[in-house]
C-alpha atoms as a PDB file:
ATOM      1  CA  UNK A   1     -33.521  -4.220-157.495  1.00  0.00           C
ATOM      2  CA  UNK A   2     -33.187  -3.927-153.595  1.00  0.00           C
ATOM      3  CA  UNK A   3     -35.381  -5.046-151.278  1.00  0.00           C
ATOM      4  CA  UNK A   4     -35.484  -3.751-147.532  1.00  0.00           C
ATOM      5  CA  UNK A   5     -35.412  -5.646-144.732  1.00  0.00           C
ATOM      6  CA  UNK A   6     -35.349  -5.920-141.030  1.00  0.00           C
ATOM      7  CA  UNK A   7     -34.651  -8.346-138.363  1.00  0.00           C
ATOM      8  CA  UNK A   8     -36.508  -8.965-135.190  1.00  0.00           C
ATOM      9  CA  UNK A   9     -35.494 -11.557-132.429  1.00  0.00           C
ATOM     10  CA  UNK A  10     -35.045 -11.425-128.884  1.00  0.00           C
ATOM     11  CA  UNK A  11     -31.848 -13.966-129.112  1.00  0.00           C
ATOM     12  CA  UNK A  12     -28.757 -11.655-130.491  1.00  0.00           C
ATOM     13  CA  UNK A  13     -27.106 -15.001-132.008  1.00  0.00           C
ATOM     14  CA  UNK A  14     -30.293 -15.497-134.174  1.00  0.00           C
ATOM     15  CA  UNK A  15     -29.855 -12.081-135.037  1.00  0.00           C
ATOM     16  CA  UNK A  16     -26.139 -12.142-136.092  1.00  0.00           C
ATOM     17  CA  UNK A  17     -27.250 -15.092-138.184  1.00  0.00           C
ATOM     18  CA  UNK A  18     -29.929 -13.417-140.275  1.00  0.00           C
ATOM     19  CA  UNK A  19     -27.455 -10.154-140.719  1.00  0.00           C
ATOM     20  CA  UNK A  20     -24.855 -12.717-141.506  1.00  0.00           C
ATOM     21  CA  UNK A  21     -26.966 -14.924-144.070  1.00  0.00           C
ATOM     22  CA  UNK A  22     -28.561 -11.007-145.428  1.00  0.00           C
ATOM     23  CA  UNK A  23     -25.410  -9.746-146.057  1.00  0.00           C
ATOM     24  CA  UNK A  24     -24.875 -12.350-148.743  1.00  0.00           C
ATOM     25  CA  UNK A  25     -27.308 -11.643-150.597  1.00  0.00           C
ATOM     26  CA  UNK A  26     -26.638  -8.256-153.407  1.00  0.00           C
ATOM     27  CA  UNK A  27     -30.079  -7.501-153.445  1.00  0.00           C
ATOM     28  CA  UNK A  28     -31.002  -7.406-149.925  1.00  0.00           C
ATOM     29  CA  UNK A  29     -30.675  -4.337-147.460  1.00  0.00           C
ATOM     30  CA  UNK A  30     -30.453  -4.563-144.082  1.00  0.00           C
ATOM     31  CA  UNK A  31     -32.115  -1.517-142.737  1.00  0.00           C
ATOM     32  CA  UNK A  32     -32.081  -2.301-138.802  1.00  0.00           C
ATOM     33  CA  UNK A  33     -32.111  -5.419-136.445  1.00  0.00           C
ATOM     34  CA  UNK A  34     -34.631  -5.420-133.217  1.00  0.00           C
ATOM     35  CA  UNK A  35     -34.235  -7.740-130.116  1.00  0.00           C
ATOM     36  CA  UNK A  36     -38.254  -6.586-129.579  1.00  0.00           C
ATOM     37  CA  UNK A  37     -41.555  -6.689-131.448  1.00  0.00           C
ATOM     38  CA  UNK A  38     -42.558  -3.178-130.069  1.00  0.00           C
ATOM     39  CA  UNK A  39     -40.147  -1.256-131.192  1.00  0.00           C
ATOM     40  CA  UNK A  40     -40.399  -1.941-134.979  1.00  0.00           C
ATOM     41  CA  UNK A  41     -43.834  -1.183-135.204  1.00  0.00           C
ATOM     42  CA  UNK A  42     -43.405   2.761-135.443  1.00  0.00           C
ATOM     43  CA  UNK A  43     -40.363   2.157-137.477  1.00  0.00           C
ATOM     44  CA  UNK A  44     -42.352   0.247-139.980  1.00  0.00           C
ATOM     45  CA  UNK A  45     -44.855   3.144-140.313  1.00  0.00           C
ATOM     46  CA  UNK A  46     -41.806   5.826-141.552  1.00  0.00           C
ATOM     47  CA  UNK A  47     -39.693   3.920-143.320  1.00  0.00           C
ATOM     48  CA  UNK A  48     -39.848   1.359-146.660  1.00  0.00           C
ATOM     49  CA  UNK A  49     -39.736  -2.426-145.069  1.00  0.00           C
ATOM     50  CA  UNK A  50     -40.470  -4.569-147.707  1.00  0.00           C
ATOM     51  CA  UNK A  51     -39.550  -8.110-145.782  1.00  0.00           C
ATOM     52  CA  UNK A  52     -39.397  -8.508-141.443  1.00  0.00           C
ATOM     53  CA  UNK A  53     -37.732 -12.095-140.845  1.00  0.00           C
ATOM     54  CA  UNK A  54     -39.190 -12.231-137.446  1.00  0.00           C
ATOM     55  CA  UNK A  55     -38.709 -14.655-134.471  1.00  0.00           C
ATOM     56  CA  UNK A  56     -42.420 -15.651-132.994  1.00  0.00           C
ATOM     57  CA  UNK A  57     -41.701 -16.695-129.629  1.00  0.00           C
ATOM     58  CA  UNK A  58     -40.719 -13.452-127.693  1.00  0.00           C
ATOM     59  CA  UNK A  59     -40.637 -12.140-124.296  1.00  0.00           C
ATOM     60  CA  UNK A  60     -44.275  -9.530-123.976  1.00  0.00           C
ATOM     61  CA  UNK A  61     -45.140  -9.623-127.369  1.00  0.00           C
ATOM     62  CA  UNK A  62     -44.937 -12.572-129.939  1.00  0.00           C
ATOM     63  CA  UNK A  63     -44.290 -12.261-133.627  1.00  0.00           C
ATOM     64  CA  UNK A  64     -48.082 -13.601-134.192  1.00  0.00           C
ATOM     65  CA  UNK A  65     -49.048 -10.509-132.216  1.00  0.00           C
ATOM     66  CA  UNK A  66     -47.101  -8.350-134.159  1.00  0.00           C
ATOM     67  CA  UNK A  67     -48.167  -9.178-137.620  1.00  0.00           C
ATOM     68  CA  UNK A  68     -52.132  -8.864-136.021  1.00  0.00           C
ATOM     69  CA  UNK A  69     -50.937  -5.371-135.027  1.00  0.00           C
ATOM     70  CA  UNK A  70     -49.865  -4.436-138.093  1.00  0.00           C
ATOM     71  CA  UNK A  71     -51.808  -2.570-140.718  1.00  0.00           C
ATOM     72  CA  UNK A  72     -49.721  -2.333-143.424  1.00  0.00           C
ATOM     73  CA  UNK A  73     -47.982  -6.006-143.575  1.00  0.00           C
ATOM     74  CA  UNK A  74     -45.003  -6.798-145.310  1.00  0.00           C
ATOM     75  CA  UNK A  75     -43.405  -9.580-146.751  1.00  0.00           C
ATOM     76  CA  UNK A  76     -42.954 -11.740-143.666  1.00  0.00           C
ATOM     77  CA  UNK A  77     -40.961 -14.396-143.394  1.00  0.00           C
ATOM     78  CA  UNK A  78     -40.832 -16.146-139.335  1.00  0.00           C
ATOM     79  CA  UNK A  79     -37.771 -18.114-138.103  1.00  0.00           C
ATOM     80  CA  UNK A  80     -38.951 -20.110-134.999  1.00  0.00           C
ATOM     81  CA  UNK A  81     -37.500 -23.260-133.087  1.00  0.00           C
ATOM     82  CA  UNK A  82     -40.982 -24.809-132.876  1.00  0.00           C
ATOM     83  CA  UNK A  83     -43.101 -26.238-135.686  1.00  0.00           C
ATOM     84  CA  UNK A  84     -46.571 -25.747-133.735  1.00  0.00           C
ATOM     85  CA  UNK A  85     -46.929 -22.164-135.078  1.00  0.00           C
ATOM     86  CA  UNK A  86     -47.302 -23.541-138.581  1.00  0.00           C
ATOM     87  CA  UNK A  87     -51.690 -23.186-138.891  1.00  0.00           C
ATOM     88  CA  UNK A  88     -51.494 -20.097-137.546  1.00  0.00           C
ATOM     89  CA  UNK A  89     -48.610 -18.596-140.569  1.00  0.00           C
ATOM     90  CA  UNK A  90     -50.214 -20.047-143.333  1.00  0.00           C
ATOM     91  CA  UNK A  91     -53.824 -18.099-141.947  1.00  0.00           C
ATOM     92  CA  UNK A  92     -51.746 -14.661-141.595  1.00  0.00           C
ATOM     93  CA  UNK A  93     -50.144 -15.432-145.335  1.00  0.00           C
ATOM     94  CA  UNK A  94     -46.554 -15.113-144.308  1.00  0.00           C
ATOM     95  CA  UNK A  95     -44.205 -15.587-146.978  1.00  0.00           C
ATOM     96  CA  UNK A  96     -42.219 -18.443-145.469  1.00  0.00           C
ATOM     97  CA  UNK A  97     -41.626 -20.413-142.300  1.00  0.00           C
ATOM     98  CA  UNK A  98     -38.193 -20.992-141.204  1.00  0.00           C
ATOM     99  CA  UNK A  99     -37.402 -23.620-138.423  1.00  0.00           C
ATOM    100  CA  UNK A 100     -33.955 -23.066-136.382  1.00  0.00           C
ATOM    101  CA  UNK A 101     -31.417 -24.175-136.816  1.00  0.00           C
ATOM    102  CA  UNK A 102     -31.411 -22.246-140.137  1.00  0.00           C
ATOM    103  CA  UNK A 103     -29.105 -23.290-142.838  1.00  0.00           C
ATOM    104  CA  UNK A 104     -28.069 -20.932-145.652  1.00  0.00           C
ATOM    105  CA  UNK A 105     -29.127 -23.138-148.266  1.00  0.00           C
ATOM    106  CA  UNK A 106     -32.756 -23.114-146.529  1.00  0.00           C
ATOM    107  CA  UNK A 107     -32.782 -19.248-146.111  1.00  0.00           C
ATOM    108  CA  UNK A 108     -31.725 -19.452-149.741  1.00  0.00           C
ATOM    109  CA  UNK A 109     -34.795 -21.329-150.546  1.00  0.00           C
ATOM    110  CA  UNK A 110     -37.341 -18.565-148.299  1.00  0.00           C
ATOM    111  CA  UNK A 111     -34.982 -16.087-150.660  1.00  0.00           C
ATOM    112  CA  UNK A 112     -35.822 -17.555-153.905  1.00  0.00           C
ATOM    113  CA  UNK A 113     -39.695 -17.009-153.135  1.00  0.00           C
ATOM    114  CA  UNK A 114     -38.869 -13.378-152.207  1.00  0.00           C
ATOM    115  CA  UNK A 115     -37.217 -12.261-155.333  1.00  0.00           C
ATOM    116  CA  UNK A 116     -40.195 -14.346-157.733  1.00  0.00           C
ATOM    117  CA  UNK A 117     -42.593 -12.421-155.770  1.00  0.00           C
ATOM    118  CA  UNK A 118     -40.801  -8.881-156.281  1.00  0.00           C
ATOM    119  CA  UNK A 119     -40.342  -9.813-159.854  1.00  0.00           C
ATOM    120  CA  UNK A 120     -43.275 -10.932-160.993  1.00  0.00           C
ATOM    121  CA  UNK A 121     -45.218  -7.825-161.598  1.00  0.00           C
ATOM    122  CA  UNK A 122     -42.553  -6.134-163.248  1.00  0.00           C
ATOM    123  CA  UNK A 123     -42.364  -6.081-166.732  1.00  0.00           C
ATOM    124  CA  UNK A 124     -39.774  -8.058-168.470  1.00  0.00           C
ATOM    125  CA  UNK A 125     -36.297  -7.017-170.036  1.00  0.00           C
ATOM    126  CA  UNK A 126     -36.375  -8.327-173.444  1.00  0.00           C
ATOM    127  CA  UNK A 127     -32.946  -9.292-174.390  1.00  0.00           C
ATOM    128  CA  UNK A 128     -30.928 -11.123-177.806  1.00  0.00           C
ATOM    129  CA  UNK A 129     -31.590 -14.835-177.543  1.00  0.00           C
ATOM    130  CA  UNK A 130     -33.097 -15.156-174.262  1.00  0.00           C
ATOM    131  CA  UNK A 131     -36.177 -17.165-173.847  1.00  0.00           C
ATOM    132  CA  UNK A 132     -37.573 -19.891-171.072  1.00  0.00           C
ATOM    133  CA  UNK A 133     -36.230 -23.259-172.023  1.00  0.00           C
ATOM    134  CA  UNK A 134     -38.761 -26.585-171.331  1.00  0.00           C
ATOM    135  CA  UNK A 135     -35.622 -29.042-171.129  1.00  0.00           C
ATOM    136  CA  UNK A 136     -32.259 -29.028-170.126  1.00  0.00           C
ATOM    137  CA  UNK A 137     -29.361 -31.630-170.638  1.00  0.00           C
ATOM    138  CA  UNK A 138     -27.795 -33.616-168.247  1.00  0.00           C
ATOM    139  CA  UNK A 139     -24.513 -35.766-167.675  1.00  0.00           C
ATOM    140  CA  UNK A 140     -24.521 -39.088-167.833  1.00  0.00           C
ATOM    141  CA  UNK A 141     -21.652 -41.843-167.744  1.00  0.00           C
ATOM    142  CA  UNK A 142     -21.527 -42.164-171.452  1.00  0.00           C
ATOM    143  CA  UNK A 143     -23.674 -39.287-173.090  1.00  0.00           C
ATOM    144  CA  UNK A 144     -25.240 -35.931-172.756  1.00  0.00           C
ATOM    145  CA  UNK A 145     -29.057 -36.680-172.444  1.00  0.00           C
ATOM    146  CA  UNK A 146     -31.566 -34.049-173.136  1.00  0.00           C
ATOM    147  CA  UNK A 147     -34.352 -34.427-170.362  1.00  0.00           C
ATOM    148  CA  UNK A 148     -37.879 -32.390-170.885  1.00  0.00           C
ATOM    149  CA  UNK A 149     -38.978 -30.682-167.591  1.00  0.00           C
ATOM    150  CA  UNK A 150     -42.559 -31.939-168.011  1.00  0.00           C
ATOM    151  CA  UNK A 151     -41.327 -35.298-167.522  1.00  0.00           C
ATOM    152  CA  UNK A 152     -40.046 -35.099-164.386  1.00  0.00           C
ATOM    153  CA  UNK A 153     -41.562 -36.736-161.400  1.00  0.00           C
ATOM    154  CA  UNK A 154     -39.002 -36.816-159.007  1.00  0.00           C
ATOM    155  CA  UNK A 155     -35.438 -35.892-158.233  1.00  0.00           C
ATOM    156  CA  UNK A 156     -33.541 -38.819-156.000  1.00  0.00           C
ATOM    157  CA  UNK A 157     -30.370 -38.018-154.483  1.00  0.00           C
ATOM    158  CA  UNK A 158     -27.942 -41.733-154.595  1.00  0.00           C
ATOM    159  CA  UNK A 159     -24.925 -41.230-152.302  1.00  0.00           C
ATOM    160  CA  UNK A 160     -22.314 -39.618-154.739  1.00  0.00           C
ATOM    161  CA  UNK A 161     -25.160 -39.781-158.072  1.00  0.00           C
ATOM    162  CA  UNK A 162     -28.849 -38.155-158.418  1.00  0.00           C
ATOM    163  CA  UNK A 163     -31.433 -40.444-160.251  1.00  0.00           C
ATOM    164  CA  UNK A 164     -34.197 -38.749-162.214  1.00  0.00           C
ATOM    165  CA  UNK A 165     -37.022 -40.603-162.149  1.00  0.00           C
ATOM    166  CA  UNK A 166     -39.188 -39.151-165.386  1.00  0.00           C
ATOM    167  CA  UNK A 167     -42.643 -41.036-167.068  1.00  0.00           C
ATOM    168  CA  UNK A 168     -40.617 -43.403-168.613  1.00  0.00           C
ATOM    169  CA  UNK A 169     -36.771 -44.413-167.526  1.00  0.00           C
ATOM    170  CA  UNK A 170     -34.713 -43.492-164.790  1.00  0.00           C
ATOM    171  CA  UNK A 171     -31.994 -41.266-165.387  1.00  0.00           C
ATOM    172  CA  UNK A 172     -28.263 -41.656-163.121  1.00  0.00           C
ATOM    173  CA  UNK A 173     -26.127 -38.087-162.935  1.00  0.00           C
ATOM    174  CA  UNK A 174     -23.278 -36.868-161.205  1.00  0.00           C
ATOM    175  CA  UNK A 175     -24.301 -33.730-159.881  1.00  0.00           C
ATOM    176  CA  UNK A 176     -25.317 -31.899-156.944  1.00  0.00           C
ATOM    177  CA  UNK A 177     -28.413 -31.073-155.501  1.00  0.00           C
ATOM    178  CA  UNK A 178     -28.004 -27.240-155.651  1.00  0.00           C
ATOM    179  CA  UNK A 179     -26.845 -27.371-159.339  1.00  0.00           C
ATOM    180  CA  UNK A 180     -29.756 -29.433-160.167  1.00  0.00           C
ATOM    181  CA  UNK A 181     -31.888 -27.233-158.308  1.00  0.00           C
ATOM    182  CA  UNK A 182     -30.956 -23.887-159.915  1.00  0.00           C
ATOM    183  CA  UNK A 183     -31.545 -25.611-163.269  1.00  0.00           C
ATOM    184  CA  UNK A 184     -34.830 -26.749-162.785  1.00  0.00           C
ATOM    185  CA  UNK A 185     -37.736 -23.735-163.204  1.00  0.00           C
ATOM    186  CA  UNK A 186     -38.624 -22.866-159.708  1.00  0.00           C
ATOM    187  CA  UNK A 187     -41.875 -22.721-160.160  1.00  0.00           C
ATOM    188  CA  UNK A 188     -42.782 -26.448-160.764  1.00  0.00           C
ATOM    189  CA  UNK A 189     -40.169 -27.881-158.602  1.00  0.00           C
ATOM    190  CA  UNK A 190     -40.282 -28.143-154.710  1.00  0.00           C
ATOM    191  CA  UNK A 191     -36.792 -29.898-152.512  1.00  0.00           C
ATOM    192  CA  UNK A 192     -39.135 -31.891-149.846  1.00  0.00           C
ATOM    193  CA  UNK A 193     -36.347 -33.792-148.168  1.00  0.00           C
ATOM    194  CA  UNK A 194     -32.459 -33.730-147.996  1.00  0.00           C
ATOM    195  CA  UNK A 195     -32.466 -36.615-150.763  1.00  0.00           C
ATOM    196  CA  UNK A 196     -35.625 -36.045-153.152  1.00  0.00           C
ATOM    197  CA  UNK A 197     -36.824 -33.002-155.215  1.00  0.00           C
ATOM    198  CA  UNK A 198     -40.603 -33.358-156.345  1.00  0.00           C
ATOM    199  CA  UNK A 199     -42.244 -31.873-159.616  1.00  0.00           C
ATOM    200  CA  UNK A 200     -45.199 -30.332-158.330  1.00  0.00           C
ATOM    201  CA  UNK A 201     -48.050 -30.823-160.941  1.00  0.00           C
ATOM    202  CA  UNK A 202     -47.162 -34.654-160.346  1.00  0.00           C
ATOM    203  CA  UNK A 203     -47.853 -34.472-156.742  1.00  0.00           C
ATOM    204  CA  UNK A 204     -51.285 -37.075-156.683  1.00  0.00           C
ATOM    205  CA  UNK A 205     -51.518 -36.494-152.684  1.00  0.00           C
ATOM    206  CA  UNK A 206     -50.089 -35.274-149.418  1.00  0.00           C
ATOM    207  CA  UNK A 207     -50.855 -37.026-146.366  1.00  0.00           C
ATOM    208  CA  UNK A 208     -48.908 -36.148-143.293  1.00  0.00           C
ATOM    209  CA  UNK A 209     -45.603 -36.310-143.894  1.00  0.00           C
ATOM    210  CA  UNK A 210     -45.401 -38.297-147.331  1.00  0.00           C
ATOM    211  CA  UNK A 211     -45.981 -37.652-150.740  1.00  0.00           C
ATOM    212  CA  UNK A 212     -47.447 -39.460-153.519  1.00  0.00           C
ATOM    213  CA  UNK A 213     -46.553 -39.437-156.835  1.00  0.00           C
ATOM    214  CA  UNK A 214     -47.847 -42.530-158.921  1.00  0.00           C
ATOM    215  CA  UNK A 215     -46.931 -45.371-157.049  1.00  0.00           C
ATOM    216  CA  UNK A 216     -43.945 -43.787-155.352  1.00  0.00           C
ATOM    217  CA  UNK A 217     -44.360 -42.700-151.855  1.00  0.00           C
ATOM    218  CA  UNK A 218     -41.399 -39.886-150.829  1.00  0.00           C
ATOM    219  CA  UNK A 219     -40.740 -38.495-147.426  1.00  0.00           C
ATOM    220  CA  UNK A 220     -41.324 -34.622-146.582  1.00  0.00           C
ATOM    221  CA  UNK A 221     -38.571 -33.701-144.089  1.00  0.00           C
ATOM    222  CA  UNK A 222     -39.320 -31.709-141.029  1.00  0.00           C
ATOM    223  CA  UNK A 223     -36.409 -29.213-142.350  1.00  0.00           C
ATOM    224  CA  UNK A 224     -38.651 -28.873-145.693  1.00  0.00           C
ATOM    225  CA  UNK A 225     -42.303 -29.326-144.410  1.00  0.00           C
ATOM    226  CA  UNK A 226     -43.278 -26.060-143.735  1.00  0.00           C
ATOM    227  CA  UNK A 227     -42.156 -23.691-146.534  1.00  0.00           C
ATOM    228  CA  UNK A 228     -43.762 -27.064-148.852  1.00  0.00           C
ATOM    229  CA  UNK A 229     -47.448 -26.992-146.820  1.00  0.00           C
ATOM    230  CA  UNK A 230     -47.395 -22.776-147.584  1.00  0.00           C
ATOM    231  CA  UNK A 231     -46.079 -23.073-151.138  1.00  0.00           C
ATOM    232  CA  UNK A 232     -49.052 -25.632-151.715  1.00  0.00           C
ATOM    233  CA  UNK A 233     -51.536 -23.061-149.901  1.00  0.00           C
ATOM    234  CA  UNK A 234     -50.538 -20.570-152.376  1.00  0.00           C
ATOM    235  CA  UNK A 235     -50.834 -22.392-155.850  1.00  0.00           C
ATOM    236  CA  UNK A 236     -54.351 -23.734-154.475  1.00  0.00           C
END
């Protein structure tokens, strides 16, 4: 699979960034890079562009004006300093919202949504012993403990240990947030904050910038908040 992309920022750091971060990734292709939002439009109507990462606060024309001008959109994913843009994205559908300074591990994330989006209309490759597991096993001090995935609440990162927090014990590990991450279905299972992953069908409420699960109240990060509010528009 190959998806085509293209870049558009006025700031040519923010675009050596994204071509940087792109480049990393088989399965994207970097078609062109624009420092303008006028420009691209034309280009978009001859040639396949199946995901823009586009900056919103340009000189003439803004990314929100762009996406209005559009009439064929794609996948769009905005990278923007400011957070106040966030009502307006989730009513134009973008794909993701990106706030600078952009780590790879949170273009990773915007990623992740990309390729599940691609993928799931296509049909699946059947192969020997392959099938979706509902549990995985985990490490801890004296034993390998099989955990289900349904009883997940929470993910809490402890200094050099994680703690799963699950319906009924709590769970130490030493392991990293991205492994634990890329074995948890993506799906059901949102990173809110730099120390705590969050099982989505246990969410009870949001409000601001906590969430509750049970009796537990976790923090949303600013880094996190966005990408969270617009994955929870989309599963409404």
């Amino acid at each position: 699979m190959k998806i085509n992309c293209i870049v558009i920022d006025d700031e040519v750091p923010a675009i050596e960034l994204m071509e940087n971060y792109i480049s990393r990734v088989p399965f994207l292709h970097l078609l062109k890079s624009f420092d303008n939002a006028i420009e691209p439009i034309n280009y978009i109507q001859s040639n396949q562009v199946d995901v823009i990462f586009l900056d919103i606060e340009m000189e003439g024309f803004t990314g929100l004006q762009f996406i209005k001008a559009l009439k064929h959109k794609p996948q769009i994913i905005l990278t923007t300093a400011y957070d106040r843009y966030a009502i307006d994205a989730f009513n134009l559908n973008v794909t993701d919202y990106l706030l600078k300074p952009i780590s790879f591990e949170r273009f990773i994330q915007a990623i992740d949504k990309l390729f599940d989006i691609f993928t799931q209309n296509r049909p699946p490759v059947a192969e020997p012993n392959q099938y979706r597991k509902d549990y995985f096993f985990v490490k801890t001090e004296y034993r390998m403990q099989r955990v289900d995935f349904d009883d997940i609440l929470y993910v809490e990162g402890m200094k050099e240990y994680l703690r799963i927090h699950t319906k009924t014990e709590k769970i130490m590990i030493l392991e990293s947030f991205r492994n634990i991450m890329e074995a948890l279905p993506r799906d059901n299972f949102f990173r809110v904050h730099k120390s705590y992953i969050v099982a989505i069908n246990k969410i009870d409420s949001v409000e601001k910038n906590r969430i509750t699960i049970g009796e537990t109240s976790i923090p949303i990060s600013d880094t996190y908040k966005e990408s969270f509010l617009i994955m929870l528009k989309q599963n409404s």
